[in-house]
PDB file of N, CA and C in Angstrom:
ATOM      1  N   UNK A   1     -25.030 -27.757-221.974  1.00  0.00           N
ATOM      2  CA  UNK A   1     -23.898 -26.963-222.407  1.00  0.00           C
ATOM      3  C   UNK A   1     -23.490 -25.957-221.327  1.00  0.00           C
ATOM      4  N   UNK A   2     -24.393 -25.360-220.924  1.00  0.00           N
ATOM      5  CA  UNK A   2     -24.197 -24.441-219.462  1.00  0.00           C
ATOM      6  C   UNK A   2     -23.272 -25.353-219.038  1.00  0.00           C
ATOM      7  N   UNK A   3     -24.040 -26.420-218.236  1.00  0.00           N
ATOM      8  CA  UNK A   3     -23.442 -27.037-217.231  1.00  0.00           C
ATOM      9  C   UNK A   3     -21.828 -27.075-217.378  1.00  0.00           C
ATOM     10  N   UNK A   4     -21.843 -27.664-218.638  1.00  0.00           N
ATOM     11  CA  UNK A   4     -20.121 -27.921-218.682  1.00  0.00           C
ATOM     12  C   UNK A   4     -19.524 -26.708-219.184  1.00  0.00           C
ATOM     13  N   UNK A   5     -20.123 -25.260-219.493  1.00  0.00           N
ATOM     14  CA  UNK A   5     -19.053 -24.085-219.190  1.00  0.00           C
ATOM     15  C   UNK A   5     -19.016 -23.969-217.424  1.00  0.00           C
ATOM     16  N   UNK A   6     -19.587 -23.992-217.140  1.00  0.00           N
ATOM     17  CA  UNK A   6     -20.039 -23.926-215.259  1.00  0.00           C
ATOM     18  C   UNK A   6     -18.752 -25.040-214.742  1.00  0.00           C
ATOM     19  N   UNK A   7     -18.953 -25.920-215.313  1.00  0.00           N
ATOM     20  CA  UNK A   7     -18.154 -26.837-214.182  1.00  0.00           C
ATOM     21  C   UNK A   7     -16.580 -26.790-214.678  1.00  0.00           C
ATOM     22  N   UNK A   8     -16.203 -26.345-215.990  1.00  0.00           N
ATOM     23  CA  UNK A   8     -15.477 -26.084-216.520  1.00  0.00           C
ATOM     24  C   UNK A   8     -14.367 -24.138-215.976  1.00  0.00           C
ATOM     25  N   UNK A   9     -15.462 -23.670-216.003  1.00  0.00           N
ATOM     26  CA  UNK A   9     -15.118 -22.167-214.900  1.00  0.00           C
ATOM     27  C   UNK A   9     -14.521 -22.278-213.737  1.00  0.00           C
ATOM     28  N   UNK A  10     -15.329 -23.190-212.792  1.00  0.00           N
ATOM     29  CA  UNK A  10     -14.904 -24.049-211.399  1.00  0.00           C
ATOM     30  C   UNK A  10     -13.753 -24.178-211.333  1.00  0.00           C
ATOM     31  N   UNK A  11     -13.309 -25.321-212.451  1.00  0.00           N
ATOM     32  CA  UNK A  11     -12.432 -26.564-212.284  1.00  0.00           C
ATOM     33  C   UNK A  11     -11.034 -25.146-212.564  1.00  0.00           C
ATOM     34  N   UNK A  12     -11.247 -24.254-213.248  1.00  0.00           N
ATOM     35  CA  UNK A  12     -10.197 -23.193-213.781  1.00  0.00           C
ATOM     36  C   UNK A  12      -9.718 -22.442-212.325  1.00  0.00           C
ATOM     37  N   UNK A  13     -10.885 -22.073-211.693  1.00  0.00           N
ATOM     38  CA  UNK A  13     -10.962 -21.107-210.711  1.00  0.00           C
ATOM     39  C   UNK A  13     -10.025 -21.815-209.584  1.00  0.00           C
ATOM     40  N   UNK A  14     -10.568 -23.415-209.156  1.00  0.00           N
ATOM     41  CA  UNK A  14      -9.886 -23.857-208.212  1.00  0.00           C
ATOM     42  C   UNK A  14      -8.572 -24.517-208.360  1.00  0.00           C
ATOM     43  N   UNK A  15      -7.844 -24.395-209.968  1.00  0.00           N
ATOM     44  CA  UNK A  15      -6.175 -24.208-210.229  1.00  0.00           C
ATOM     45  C   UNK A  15      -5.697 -23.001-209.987  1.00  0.00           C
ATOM     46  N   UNK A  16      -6.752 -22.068-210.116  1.00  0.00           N
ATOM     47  CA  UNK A  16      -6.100 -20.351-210.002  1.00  0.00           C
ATOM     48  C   UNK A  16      -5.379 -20.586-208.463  1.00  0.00           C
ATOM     49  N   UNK A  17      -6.650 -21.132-207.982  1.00  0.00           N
ATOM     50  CA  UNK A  17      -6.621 -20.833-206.264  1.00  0.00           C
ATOM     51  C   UNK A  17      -5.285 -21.336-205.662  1.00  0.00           C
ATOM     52  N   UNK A  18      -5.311 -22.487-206.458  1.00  0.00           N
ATOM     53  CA  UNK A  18      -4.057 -23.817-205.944  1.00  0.00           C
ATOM     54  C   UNK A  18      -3.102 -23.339-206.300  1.00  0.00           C
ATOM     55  N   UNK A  19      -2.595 -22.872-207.111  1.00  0.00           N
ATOM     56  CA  UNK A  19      -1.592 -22.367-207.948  1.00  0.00           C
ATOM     57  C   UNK A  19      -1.311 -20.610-206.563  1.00  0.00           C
ATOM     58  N   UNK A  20      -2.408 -20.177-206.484  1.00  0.00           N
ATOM     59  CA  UNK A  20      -1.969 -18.810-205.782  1.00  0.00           C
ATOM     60  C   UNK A  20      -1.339 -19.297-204.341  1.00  0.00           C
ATOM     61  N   UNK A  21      -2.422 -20.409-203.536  1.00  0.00           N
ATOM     62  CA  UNK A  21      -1.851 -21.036-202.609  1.00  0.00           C
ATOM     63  C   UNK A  21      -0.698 -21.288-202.528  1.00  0.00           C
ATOM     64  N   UNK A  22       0.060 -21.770-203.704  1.00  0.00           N
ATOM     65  CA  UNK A  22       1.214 -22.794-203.542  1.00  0.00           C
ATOM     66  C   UNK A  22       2.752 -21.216-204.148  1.00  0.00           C
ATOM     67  N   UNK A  23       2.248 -20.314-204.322  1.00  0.00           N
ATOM     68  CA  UNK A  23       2.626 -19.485-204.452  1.00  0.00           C
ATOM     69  C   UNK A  23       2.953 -18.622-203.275  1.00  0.00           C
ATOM     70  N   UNK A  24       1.678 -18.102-202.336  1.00  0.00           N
ATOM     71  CA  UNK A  24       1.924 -17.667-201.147  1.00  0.00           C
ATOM     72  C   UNK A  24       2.897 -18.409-200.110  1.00  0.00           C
ATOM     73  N   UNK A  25       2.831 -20.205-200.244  1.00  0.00           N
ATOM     74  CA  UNK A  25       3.026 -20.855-198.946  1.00  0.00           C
ATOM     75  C   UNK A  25       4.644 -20.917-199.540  1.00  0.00           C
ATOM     76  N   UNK A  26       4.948 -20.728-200.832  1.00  0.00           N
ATOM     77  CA  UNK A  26       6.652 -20.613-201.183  1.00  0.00           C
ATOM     78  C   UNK A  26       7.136 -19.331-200.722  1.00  0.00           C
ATOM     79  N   UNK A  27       6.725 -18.430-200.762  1.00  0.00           N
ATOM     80  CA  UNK A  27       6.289 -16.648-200.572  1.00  0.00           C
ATOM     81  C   UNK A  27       7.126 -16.947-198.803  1.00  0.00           C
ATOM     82  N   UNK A  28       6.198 -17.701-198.323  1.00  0.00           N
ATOM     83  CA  UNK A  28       5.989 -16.829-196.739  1.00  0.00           C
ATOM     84  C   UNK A  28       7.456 -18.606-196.273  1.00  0.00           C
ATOM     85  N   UNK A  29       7.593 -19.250-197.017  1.00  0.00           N
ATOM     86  CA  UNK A  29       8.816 -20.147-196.882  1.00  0.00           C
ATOM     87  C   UNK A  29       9.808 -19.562-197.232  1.00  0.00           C
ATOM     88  N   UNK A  30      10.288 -18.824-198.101  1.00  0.00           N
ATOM     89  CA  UNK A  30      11.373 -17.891-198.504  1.00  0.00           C
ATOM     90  C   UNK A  30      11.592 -16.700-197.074  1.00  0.00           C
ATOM     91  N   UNK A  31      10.615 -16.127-196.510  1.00  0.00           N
ATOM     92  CA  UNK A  31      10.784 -15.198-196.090  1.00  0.00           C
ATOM     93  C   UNK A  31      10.573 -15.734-194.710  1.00  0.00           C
ATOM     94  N   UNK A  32      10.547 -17.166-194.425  1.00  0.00           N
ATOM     95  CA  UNK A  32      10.840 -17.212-192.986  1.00  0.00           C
ATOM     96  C   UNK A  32      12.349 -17.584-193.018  1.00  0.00           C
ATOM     97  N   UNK A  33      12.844 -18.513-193.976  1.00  0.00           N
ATOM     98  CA  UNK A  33      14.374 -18.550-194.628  1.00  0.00           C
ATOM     99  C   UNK A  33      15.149 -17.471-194.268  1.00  0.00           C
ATOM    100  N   UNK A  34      14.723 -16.203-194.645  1.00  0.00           N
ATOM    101  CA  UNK A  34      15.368 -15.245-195.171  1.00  0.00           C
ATOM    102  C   UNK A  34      15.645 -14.743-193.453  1.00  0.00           C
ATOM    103  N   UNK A  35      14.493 -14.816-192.385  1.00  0.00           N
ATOM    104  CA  UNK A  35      14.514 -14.013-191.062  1.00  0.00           C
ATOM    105  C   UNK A  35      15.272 -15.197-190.638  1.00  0.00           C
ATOM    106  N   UNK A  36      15.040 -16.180-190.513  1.00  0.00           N
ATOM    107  CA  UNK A  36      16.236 -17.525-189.818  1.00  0.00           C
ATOM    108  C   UNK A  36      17.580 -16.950-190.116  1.00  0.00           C
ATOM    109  N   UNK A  37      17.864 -16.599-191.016  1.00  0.00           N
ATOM    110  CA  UNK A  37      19.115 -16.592-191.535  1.00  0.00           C
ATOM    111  C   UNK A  37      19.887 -15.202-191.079  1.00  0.00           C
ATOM    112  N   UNK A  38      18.766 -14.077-191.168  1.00  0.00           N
ATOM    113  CA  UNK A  38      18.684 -12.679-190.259  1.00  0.00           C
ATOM    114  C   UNK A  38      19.915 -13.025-188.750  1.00  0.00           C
ATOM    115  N   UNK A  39      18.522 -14.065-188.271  1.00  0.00           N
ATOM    116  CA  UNK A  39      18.634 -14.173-186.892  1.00  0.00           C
ATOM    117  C   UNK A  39      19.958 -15.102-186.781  1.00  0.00           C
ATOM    118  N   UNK A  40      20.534 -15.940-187.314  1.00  0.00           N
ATOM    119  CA  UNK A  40      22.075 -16.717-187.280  1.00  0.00           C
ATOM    120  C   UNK A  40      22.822 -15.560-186.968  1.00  0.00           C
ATOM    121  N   UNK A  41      22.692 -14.606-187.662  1.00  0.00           N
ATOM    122  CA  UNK A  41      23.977 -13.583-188.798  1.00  0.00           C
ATOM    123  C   UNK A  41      24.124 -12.477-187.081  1.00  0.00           C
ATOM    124  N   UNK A  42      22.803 -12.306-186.549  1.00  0.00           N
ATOM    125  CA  UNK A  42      22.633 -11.336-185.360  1.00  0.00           C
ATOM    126  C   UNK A  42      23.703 -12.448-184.241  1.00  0.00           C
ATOM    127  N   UNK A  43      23.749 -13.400-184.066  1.00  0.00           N
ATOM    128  CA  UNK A  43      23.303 -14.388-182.713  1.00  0.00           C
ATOM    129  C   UNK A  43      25.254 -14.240-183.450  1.00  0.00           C
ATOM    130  N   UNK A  44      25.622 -14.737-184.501  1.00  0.00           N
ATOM    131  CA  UNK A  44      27.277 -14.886-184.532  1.00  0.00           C
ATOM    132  C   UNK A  44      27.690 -13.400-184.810  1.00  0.00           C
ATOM    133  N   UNK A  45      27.220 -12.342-185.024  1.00  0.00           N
ATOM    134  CA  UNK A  45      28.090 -11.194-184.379  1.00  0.00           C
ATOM    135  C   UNK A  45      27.799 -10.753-183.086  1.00  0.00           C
ATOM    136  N   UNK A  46      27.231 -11.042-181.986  1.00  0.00           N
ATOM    137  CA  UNK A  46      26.501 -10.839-180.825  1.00  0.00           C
ATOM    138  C   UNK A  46      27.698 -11.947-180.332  1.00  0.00           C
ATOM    139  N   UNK A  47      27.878 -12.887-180.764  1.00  0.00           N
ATOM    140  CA  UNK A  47      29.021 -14.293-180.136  1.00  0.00           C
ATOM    141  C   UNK A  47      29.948 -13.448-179.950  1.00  0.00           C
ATOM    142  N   UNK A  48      30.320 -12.869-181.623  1.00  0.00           N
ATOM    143  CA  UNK A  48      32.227 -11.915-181.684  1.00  0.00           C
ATOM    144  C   UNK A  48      32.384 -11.610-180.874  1.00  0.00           C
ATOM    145  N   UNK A  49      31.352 -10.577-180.238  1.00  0.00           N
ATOM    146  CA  UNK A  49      31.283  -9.417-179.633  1.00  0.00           C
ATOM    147  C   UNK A  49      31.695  -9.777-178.401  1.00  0.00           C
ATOM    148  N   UNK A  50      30.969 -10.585-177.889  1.00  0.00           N
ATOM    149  CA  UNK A  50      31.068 -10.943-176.413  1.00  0.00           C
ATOM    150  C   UNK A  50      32.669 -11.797-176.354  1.00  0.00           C
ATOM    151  N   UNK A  51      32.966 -12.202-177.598  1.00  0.00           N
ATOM    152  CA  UNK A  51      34.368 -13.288-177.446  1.00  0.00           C
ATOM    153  C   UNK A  51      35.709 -11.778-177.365  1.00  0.00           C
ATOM    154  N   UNK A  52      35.507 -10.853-178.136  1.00  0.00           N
ATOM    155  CA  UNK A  52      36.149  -9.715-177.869  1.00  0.00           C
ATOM    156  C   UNK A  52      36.075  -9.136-176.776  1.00  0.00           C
ATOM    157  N   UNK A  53      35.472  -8.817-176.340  1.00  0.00           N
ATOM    158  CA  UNK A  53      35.262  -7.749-175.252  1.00  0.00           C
ATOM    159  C   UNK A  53      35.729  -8.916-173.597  1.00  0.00           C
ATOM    160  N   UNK A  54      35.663 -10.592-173.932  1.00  0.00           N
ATOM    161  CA  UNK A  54      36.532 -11.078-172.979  1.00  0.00           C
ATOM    162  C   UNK A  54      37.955 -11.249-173.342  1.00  0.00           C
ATOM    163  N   UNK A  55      38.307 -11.285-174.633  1.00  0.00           N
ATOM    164  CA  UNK A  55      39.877 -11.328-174.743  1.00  0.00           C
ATOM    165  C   UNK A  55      40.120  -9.945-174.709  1.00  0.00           C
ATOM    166  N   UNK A  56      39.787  -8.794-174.805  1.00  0.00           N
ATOM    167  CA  UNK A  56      40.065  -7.500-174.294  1.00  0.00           C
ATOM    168  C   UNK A  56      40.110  -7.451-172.923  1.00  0.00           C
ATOM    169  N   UNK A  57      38.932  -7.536-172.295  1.00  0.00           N
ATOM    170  CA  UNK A  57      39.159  -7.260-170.670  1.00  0.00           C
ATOM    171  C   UNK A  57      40.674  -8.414-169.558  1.00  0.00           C
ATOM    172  N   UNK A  58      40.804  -9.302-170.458  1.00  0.00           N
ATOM    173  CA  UNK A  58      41.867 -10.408-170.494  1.00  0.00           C
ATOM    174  C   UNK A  58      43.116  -9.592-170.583  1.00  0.00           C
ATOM    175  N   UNK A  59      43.409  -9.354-172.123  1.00  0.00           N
ATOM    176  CA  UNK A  59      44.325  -8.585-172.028  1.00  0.00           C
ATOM    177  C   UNK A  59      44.493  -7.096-171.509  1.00  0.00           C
ATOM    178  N   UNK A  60      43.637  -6.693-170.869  1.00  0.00           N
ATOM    179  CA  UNK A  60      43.452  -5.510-169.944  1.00  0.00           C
ATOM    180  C   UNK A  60      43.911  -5.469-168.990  1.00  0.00           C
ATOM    181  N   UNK A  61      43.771  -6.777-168.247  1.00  0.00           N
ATOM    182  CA  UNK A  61      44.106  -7.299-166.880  1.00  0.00           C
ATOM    183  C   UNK A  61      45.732  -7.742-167.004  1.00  0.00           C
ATOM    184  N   UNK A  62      45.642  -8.693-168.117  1.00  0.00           N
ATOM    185  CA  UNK A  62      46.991  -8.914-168.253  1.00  0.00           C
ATOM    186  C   UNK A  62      48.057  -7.679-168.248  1.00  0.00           C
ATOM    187  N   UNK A  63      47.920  -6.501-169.008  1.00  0.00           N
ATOM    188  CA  UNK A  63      48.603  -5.622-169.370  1.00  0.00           C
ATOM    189  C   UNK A  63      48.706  -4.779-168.041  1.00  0.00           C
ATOM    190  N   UNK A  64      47.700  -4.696-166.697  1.00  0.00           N
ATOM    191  CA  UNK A  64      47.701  -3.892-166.096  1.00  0.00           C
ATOM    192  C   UNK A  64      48.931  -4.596-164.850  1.00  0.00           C
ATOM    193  N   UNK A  65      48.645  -5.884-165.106  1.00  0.00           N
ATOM    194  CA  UNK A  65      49.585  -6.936-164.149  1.00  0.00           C
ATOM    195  C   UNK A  65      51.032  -6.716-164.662  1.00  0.00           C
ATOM    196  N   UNK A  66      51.201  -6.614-165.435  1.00  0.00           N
ATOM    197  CA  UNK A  66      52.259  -6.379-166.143  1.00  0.00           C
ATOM    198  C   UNK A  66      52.947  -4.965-165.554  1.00  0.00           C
ATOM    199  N   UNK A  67      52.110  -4.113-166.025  1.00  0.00           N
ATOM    200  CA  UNK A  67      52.575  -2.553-165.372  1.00  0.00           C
ATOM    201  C   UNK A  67      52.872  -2.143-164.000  1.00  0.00           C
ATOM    202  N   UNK A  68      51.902  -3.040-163.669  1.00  0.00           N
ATOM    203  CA  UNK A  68      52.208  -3.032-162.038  1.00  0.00           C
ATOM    204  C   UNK A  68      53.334  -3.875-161.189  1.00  0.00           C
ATOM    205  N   UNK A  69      53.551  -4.822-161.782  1.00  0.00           N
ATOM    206  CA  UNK A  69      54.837  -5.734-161.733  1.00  0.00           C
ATOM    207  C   UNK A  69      56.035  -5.128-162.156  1.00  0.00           C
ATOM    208  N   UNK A  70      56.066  -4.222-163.147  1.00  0.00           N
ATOM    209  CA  UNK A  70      57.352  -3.444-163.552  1.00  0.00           C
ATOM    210  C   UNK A  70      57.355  -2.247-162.439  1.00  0.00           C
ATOM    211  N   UNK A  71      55.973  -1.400-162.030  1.00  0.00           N
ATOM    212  CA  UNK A  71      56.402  -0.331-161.315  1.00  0.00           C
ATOM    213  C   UNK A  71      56.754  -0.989-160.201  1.00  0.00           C
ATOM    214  N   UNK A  72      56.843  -2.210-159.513  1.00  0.00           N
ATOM    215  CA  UNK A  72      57.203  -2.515-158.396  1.00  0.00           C
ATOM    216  C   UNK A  72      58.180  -3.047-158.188  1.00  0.00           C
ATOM    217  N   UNK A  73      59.039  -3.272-159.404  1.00  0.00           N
ATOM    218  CA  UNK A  73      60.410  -3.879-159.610  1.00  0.00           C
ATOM    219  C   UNK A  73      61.053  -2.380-159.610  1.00  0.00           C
ATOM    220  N   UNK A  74      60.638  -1.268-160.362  1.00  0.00           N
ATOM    221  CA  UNK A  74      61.442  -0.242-160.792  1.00  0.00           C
ATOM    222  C   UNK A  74      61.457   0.467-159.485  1.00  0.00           C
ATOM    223  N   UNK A  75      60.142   0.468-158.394  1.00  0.00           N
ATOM    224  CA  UNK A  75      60.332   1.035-157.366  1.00  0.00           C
ATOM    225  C   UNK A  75      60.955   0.466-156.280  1.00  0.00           C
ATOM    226  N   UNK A  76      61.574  -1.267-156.178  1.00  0.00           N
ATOM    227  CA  UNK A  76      62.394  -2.482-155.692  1.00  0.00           C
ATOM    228  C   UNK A  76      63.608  -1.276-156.032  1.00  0.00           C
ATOM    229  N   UNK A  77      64.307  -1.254-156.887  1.00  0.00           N
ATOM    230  CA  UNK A  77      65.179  -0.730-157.344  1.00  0.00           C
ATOM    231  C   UNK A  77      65.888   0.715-156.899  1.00  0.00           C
TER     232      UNK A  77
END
């Protein structure tokens, strides 16, 4: 009778275990999910950024070509 509360305790203990396992390894799968997804969200506003700051310096250049092309027509004049 021991025996089979004993092996019966076991058999409980090592579903606890499996069950906590399969709990942690969803745990730490969610939360590598969660930093992947972090890291997309960083990497496409880090893209914007850099896609702005060349259509700015673009139209910087453009606008300065521009100004300088008029003061040299207005000073033609």
């Amino acid at each position: 009778m021991k025996q089979q509360q004993q092996q019966q305790q076991e058999e409980e203990e090592e579903e606890e275990d499996k069950k906590k396992k399969k709990k942690k390894k969803k745990k730490k799968k969610k939360k590598k999910k969660k930093k992947k997804k972090k890291k997309k969200k960083k990497k496409k506003i880090a893209s914007e950024r850099r896609r702005d700051a060349t259509v700015r310096s673009f139209l910087d250049s453009t606008v300065c070509d521009s100004i300088d092309q008029s003061t040299k027509l207005n000073a033609g004049n």
